[in-house]
N, C-alpha and C. Protein backbone atom coordinates (compact mmCIF):
# COMPACT_ATOMS: atom_id res chain seq x y z
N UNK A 1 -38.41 -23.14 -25.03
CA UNK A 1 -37.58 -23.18 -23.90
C UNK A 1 -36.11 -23.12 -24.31
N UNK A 2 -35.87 -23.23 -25.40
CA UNK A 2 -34.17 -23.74 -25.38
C UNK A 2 -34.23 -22.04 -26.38
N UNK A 3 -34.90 -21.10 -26.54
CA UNK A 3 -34.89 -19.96 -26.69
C UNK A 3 -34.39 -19.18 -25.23
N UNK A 4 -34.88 -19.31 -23.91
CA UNK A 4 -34.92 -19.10 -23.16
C UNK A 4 -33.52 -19.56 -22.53
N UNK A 5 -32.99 -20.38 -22.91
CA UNK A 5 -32.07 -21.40 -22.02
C UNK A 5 -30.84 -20.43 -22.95
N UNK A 6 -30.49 -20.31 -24.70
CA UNK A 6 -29.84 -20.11 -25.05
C UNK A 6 -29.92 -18.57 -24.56
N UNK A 7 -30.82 -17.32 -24.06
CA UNK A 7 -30.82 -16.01 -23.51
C UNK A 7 -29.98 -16.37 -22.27
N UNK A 8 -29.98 -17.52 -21.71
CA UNK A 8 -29.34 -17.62 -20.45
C UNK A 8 -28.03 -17.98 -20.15
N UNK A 9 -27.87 -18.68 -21.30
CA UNK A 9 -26.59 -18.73 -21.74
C UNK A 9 -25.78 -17.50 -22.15
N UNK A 10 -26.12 -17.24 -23.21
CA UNK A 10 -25.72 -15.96 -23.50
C UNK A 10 -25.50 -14.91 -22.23
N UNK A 11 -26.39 -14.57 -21.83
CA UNK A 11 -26.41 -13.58 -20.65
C UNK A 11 -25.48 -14.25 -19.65
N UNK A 12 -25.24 -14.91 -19.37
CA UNK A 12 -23.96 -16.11 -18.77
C UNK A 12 -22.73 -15.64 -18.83
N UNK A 13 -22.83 -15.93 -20.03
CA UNK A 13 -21.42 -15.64 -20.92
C UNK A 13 -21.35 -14.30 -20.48
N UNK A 14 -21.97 -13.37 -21.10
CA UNK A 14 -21.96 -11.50 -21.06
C UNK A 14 -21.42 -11.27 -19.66
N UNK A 15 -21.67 -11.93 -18.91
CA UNK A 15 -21.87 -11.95 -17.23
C UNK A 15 -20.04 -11.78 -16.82
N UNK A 16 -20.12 -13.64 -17.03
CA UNK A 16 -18.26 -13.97 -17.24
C UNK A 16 -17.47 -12.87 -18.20
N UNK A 17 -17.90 -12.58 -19.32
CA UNK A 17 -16.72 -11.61 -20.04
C UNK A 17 -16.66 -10.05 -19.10
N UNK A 18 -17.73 -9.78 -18.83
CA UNK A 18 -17.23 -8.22 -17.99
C UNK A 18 -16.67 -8.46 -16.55
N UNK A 19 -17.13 -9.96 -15.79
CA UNK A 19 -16.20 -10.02 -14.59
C UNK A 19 -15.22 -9.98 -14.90
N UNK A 20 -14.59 -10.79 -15.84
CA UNK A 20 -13.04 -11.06 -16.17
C UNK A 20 -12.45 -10.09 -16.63
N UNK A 21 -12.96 -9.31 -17.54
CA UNK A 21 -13.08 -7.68 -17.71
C UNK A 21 -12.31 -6.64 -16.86
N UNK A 22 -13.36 -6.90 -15.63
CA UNK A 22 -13.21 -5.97 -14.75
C UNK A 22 -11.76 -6.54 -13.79
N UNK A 23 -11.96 -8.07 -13.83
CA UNK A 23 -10.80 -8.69 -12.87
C UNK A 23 -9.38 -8.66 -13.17
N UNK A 24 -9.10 -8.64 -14.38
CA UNK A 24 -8.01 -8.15 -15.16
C UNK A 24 -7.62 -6.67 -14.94
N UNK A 25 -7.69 -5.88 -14.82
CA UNK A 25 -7.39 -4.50 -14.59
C UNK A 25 -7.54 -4.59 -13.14
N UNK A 26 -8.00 -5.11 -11.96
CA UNK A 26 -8.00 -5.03 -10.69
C UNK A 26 -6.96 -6.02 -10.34
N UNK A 27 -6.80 -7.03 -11.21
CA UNK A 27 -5.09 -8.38 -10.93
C UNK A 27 -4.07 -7.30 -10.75
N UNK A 28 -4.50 -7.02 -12.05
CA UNK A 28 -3.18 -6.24 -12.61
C UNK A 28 -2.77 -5.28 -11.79
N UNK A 29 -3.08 -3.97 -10.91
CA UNK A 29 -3.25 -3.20 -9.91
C UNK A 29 -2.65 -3.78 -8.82
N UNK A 30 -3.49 -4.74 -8.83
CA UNK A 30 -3.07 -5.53 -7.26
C UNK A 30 -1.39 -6.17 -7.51
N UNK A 31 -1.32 -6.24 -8.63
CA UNK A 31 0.49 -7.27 -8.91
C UNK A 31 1.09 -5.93 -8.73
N UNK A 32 0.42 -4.68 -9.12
CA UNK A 32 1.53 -3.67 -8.91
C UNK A 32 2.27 -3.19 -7.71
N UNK A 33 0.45 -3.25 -7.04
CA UNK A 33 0.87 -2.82 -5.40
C UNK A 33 1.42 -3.80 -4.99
N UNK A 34 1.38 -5.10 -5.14
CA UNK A 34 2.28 -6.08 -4.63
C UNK A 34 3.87 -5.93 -4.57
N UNK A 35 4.02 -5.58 -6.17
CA UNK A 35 5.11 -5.22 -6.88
C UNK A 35 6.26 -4.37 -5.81
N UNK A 36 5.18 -2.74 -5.63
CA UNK A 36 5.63 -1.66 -5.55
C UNK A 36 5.68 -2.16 -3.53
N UNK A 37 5.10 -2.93 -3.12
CA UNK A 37 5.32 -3.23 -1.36
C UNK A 37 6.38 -4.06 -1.30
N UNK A 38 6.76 -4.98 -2.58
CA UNK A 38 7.86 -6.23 -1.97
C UNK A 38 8.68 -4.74 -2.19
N UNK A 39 9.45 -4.04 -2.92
CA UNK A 39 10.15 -3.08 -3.40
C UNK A 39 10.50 -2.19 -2.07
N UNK A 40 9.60 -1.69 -1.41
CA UNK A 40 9.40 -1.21 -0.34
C UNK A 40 9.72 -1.67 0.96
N UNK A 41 9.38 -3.13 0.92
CA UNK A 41 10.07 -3.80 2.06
C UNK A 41 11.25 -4.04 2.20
N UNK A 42 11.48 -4.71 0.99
CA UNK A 42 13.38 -4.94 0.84
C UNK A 42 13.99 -3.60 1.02
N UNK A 43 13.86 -2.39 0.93
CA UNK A 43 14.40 -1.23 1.27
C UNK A 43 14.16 -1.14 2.47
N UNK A 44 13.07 -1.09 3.31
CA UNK A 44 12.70 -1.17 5.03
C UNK A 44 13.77 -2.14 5.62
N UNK A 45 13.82 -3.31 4.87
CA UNK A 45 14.12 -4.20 5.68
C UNK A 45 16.07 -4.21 5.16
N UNK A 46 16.48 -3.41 4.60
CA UNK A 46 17.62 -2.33 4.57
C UNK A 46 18.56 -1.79 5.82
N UNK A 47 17.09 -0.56 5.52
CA UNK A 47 17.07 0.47 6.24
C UNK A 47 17.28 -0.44 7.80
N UNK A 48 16.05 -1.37 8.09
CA UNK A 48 15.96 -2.08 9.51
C UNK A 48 17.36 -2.86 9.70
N UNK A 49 17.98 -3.60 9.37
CA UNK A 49 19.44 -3.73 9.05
C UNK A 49 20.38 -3.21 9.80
N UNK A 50 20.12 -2.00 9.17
CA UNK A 50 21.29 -1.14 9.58
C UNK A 50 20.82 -0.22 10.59
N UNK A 51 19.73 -0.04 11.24
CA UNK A 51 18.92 0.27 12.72
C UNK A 51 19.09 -1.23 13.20
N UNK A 52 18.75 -2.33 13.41
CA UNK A 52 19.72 -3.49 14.11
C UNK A 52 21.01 -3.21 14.57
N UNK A 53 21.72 -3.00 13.46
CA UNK A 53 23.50 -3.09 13.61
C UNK A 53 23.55 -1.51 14.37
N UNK A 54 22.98 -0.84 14.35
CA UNK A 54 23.49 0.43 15.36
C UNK A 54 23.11 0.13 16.74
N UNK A 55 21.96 -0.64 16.42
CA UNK A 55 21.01 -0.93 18.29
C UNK A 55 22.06 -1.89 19.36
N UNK A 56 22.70 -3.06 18.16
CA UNK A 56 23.83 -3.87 18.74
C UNK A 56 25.20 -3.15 19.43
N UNK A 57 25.50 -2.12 18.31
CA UNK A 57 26.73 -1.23 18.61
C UNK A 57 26.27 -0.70 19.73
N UNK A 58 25.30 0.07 19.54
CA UNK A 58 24.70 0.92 21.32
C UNK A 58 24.80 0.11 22.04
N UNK A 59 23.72 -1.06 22.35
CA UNK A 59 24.28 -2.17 23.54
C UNK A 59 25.52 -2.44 23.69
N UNK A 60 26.26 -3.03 23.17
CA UNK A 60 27.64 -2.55 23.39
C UNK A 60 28.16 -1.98 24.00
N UNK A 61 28.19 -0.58 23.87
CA UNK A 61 28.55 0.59 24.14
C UNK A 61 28.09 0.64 25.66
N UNK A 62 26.61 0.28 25.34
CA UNK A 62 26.36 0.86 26.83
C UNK A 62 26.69 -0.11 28.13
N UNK A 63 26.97 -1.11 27.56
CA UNK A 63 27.38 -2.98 28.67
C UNK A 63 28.95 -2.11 28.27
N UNK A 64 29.71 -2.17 27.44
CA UNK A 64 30.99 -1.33 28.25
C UNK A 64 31.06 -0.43 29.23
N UNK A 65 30.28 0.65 28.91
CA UNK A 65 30.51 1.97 29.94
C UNK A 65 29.71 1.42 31.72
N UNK A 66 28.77 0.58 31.49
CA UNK A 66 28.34 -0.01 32.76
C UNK A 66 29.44 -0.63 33.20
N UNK A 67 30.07 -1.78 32.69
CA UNK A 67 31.24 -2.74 33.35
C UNK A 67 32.36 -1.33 33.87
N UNK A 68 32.97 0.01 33.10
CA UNK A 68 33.23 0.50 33.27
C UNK A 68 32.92 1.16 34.68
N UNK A 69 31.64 1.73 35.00
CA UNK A 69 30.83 2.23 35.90
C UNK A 69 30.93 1.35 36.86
N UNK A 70 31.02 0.01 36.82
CA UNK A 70 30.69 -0.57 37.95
C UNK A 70 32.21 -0.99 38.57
N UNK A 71 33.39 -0.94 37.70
CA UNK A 71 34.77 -1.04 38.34
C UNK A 71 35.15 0.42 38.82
N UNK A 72 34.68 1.35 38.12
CA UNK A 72 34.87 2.79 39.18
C UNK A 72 34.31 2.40 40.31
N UNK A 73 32.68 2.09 40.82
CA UNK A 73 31.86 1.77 41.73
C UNK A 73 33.06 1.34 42.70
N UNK A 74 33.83 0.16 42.26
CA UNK A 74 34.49 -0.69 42.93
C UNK A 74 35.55 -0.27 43.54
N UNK A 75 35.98 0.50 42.93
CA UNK A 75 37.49 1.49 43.50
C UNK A 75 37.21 1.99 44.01
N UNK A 76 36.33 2.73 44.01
CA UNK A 76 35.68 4.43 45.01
C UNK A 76 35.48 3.47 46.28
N UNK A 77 34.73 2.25 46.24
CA UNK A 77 34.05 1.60 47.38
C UNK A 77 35.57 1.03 48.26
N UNK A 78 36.61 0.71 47.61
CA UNK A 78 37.91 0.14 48.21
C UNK A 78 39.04 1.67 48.79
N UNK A 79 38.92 2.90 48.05
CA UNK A 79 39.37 3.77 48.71
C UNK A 79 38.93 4.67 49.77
N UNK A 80 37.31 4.20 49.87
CA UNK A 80 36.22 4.41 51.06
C UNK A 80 36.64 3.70 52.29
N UNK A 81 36.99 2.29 52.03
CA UNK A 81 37.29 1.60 52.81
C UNK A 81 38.76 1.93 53.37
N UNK A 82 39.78 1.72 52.26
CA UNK A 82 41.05 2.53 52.72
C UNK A 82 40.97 3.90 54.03
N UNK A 83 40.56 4.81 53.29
CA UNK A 83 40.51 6.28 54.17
C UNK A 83 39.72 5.75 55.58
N UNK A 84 38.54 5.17 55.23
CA UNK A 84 37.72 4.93 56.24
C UNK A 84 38.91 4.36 57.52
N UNK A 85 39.66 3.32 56.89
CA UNK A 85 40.64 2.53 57.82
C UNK A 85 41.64 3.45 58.53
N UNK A 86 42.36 4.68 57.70
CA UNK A 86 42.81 5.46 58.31
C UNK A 86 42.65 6.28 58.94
N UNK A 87 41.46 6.64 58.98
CA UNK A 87 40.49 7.33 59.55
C UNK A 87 40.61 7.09 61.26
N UNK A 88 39.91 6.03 61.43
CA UNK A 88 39.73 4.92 62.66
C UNK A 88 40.99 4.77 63.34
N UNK A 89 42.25 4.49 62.44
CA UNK A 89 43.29 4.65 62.79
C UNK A 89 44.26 6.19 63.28
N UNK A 90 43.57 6.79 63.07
CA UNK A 90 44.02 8.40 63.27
C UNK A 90 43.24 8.37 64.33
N UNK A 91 41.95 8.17 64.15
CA UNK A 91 41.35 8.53 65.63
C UNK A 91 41.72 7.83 67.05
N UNK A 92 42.16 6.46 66.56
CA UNK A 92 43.07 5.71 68.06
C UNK A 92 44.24 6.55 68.01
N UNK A 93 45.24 7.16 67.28
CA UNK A 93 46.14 7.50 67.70
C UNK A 93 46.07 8.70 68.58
N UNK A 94 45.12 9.41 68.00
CA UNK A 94 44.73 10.92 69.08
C UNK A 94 44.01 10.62 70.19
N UNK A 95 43.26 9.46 70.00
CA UNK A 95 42.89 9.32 71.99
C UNK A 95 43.67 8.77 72.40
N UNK A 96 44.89 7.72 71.68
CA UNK A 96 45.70 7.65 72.29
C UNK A 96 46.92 8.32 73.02
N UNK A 97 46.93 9.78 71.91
CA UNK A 97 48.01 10.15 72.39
C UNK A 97 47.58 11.96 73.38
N UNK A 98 46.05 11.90 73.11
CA UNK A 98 45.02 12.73 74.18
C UNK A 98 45.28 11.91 75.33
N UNK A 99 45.13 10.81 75.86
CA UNK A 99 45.49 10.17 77.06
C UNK A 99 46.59 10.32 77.43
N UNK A 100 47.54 10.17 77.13
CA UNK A 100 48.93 10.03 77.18
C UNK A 100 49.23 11.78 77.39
N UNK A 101 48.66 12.92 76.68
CA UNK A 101 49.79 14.04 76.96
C UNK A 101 48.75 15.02 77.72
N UNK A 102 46.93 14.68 77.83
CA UNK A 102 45.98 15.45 78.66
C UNK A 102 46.54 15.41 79.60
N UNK A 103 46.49 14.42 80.60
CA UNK A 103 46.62 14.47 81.90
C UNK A 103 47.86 15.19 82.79
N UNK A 104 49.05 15.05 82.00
CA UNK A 104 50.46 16.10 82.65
C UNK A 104 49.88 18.18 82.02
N UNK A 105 48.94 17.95 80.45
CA UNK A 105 48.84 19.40 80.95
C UNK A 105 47.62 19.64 81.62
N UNK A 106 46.92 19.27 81.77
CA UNK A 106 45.80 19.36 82.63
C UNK A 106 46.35 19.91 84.60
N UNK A 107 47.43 18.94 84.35
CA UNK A 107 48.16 18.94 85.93
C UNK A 107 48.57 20.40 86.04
N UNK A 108 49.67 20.45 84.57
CA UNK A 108 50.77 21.43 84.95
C UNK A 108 49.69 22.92 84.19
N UNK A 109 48.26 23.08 83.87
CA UNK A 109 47.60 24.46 83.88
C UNK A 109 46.86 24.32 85.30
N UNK A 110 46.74 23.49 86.00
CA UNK A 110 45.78 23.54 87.21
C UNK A 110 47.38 24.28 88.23
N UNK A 111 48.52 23.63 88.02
CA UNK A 111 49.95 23.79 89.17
C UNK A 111 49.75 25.48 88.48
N UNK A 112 49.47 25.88 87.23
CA UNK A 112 50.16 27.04 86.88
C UNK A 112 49.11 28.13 87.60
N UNK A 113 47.73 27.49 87.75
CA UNK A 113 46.86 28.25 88.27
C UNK A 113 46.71 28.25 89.58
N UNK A 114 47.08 27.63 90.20
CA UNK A 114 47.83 27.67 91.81
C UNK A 114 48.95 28.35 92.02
N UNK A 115 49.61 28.12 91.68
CA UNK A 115 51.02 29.31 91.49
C UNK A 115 50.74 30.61 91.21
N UNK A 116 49.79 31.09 90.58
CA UNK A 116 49.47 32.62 89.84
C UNK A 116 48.59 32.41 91.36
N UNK A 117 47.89 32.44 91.85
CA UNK A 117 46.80 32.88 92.91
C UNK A 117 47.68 32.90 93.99
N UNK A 118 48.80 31.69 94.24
CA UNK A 118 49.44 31.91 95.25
C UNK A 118 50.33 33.54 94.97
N UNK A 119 51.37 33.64 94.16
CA UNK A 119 51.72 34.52 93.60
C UNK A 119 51.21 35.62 93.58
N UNK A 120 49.97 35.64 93.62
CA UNK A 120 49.14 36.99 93.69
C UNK A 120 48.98 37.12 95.15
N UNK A 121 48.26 35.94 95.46
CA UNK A 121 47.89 36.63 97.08
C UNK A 121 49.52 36.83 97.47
N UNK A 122 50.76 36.41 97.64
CA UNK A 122 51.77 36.66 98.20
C UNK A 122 52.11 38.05 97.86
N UNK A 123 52.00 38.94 96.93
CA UNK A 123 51.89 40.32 96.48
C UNK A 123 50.99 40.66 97.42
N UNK A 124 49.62 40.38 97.37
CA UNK A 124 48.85 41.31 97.95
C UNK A 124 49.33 41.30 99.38
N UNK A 125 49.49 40.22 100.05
CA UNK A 125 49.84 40.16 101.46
C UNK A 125 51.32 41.10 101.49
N UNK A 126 51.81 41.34 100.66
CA UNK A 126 53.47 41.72 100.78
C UNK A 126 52.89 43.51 100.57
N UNK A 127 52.09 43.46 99.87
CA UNK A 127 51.60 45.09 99.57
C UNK A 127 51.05 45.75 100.38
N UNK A 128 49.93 44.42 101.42
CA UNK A 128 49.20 44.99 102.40
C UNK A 128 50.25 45.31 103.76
N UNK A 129 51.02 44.56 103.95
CA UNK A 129 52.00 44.94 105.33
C UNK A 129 52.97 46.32 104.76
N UNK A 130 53.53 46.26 103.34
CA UNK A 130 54.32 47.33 103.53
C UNK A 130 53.45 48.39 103.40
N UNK A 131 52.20 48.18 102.94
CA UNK A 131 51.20 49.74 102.95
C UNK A 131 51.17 49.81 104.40
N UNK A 132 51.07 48.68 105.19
CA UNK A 132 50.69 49.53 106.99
C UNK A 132 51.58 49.92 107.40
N UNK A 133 53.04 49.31 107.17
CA UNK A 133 53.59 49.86 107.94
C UNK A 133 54.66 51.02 107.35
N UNK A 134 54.04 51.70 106.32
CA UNK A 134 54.52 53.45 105.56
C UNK A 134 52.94 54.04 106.61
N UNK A 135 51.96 53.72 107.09
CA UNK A 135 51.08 54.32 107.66
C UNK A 135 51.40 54.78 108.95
N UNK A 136 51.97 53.10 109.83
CA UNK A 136 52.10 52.80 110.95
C UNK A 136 53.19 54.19 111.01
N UNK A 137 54.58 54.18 110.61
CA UNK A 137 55.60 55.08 110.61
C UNK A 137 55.01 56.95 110.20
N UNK A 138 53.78 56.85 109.56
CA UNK A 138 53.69 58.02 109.12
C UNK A 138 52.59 58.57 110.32
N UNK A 139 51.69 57.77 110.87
CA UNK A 139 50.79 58.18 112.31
C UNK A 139 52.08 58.43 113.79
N UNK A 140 53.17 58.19 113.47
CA UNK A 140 54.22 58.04 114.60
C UNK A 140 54.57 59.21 114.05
């Protein structure tokens, strides 16, 4: 038995030396890729850095041009209101001053159109008697 026990031993051993064998060249690999990813990150995380610091500058940029945007907003909306006011105010002054100057010409084209009809018929009546009586004198 201790023939048997020392095969088992042995074969034990044989067992442990080729894992460790094999585990050594797979450590080693693995420290590289480890190696070669921290290497990789610290450059990403670089690179990410300085994509941060541009993303900040853009926000920035773009919360200026909004505050910007929104005080134009604000002016346009106060010279809306302005015009609008003069607006309203132009329009009272023309019905005001449509009230005020309609009614004398309204009068004096209705007087002018009474006058022309009178005027006319007074022609025609003045045309019709002296036509009769160049007739009246010319049947005599």
């Amino acid at each position: 038995m201790s023939n048997l026990l020392q095969i088992a031993v042995f074969l034990a051993s044989v067992a442990v030396v080729i894992f460790v064998a094999c585990c050594i060249p797979a450590m080693l690999q693995l420290r590289k890729h480890a190696a070669r990813m921290a290497q990789t990150l610290a450059e990403l995380k670089t690179e990410v850095s300085l994509l941060v610091q541009d993303g900040h500058r853009l926000m920035q940029n773009v919360n200026d041009l909004s505050a910007r945007v929104h005080r134009q907003c604000d002016e346009v909306e106060r010279v809306i209101q302005t015009v609008r006011g003069w607006t309203e105010r132009a329009d009272r002054v023309v019905d005001e001053v449509g009230s005020v100057l309609e009614p004398p010409i309204l009068t004096a084209a209705r007087n002018a159109h009474i006058f022309r009809k009178g005027i006319a018929k007074f022609f025609e009546t003045f045309l019709n008697r002296t036509h009769h009586e160049t007739q009246n004198k010319s049947e005599e």
